[in-house]
C-alpha atoms as a PDB file:
ATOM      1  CA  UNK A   1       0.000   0.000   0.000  1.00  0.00           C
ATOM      2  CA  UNK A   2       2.798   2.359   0.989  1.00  0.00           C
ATOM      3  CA  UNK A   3       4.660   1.530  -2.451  1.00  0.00           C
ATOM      4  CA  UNK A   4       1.354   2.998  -4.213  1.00  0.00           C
ATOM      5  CA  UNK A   5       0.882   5.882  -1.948  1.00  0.00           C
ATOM      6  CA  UNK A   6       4.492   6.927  -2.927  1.00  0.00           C
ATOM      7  CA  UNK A   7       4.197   6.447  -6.686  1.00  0.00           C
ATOM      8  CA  UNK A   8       0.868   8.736  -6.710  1.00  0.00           C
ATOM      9  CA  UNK A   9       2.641  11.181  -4.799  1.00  0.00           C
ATOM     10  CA  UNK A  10       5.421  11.223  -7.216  1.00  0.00           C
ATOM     11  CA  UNK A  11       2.923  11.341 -10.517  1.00  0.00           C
ATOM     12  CA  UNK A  12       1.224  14.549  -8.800  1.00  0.00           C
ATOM     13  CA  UNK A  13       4.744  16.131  -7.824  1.00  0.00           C
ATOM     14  CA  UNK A  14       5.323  15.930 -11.242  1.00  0.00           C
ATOM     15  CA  UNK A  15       2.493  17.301 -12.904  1.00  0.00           C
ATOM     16  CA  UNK A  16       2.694  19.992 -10.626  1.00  0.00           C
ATOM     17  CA  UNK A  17       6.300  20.816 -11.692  1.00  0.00           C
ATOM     18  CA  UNK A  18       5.434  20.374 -15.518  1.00  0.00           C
ATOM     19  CA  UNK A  19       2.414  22.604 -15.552  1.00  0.00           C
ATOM     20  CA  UNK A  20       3.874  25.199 -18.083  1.00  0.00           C
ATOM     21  CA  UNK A  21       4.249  22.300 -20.528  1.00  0.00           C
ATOM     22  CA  UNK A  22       0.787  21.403 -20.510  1.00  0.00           C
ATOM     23  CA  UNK A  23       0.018  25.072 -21.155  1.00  0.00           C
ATOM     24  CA  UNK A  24       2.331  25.376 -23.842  1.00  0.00           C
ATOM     25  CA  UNK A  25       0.543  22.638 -25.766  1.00  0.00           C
ATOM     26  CA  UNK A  26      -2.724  24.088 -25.148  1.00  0.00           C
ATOM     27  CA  UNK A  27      -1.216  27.024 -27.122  1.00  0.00           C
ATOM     28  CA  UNK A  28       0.161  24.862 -29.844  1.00  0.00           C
ATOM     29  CA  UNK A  29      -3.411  23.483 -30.531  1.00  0.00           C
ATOM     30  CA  UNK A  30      -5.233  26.344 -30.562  1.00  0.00           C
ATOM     31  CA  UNK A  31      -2.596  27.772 -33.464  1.00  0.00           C
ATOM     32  CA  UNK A  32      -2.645  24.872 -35.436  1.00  0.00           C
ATOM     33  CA  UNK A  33      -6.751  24.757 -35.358  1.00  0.00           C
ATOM     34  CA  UNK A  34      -6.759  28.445 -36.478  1.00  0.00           C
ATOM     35  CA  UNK A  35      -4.211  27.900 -39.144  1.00  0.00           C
ATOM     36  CA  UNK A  36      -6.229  24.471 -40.129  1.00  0.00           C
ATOM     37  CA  UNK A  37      -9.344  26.717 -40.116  1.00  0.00           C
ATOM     38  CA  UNK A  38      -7.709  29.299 -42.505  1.00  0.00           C
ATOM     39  CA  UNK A  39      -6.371  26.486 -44.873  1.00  0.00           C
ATOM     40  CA  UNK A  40      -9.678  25.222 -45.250  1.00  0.00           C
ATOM     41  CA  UNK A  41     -11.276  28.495 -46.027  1.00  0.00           C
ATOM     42  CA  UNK A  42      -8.758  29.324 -48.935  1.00  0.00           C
ATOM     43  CA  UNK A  43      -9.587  25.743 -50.042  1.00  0.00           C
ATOM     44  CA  UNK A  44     -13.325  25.968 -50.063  1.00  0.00           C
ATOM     45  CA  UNK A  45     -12.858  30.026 -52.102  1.00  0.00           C
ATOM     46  CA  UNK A  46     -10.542  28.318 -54.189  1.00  0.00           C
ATOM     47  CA  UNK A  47     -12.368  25.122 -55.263  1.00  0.00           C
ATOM     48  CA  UNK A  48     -15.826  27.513 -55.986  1.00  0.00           C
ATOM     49  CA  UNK A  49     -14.077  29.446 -58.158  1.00  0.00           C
ATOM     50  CA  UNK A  50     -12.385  26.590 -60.036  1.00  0.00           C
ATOM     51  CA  UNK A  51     -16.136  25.029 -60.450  1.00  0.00           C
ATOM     52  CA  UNK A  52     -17.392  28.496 -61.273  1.00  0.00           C
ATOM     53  CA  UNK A  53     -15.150  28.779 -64.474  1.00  0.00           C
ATOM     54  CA  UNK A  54     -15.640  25.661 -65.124  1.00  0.00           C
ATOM     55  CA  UNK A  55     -19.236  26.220 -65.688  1.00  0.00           C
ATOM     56  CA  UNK A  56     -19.338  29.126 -67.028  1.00  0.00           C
ATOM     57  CA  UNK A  57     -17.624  27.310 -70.212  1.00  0.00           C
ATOM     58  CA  UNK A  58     -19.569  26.659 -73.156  1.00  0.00           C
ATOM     59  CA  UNK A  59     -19.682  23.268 -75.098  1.00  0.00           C
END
């Protein structure tokens, strides 16, 4: 029991000492979803234009 009690302590001391890290990935996520986000919105103007021209050509 004490061999448990000593390995949960140690997890929690060291999520406690590594908080920033868990922060700083947080902030990593948040970038890449916005820059994911913008990708797909050039994609989606892109690709309606592409379909636009090509409809608007004549057989």
């Amino acid at each position: 029991m004490n061999y448990w009690l000593a390995l949960l302590r140690d997890r929690l001391d060291r999520a406690r000492e590594a908080r920033e890290k868990g922060a700083m990935s947080a902030e990593a996520m948040i970038i890449i979803a916005a820059l994911a986000l913008v990708a797909l919105t050039v994609m989606g103007i892109v690709t309606a234009k592409i379909i636009e021209k090509a409809n608007s050509i004549s057989l």
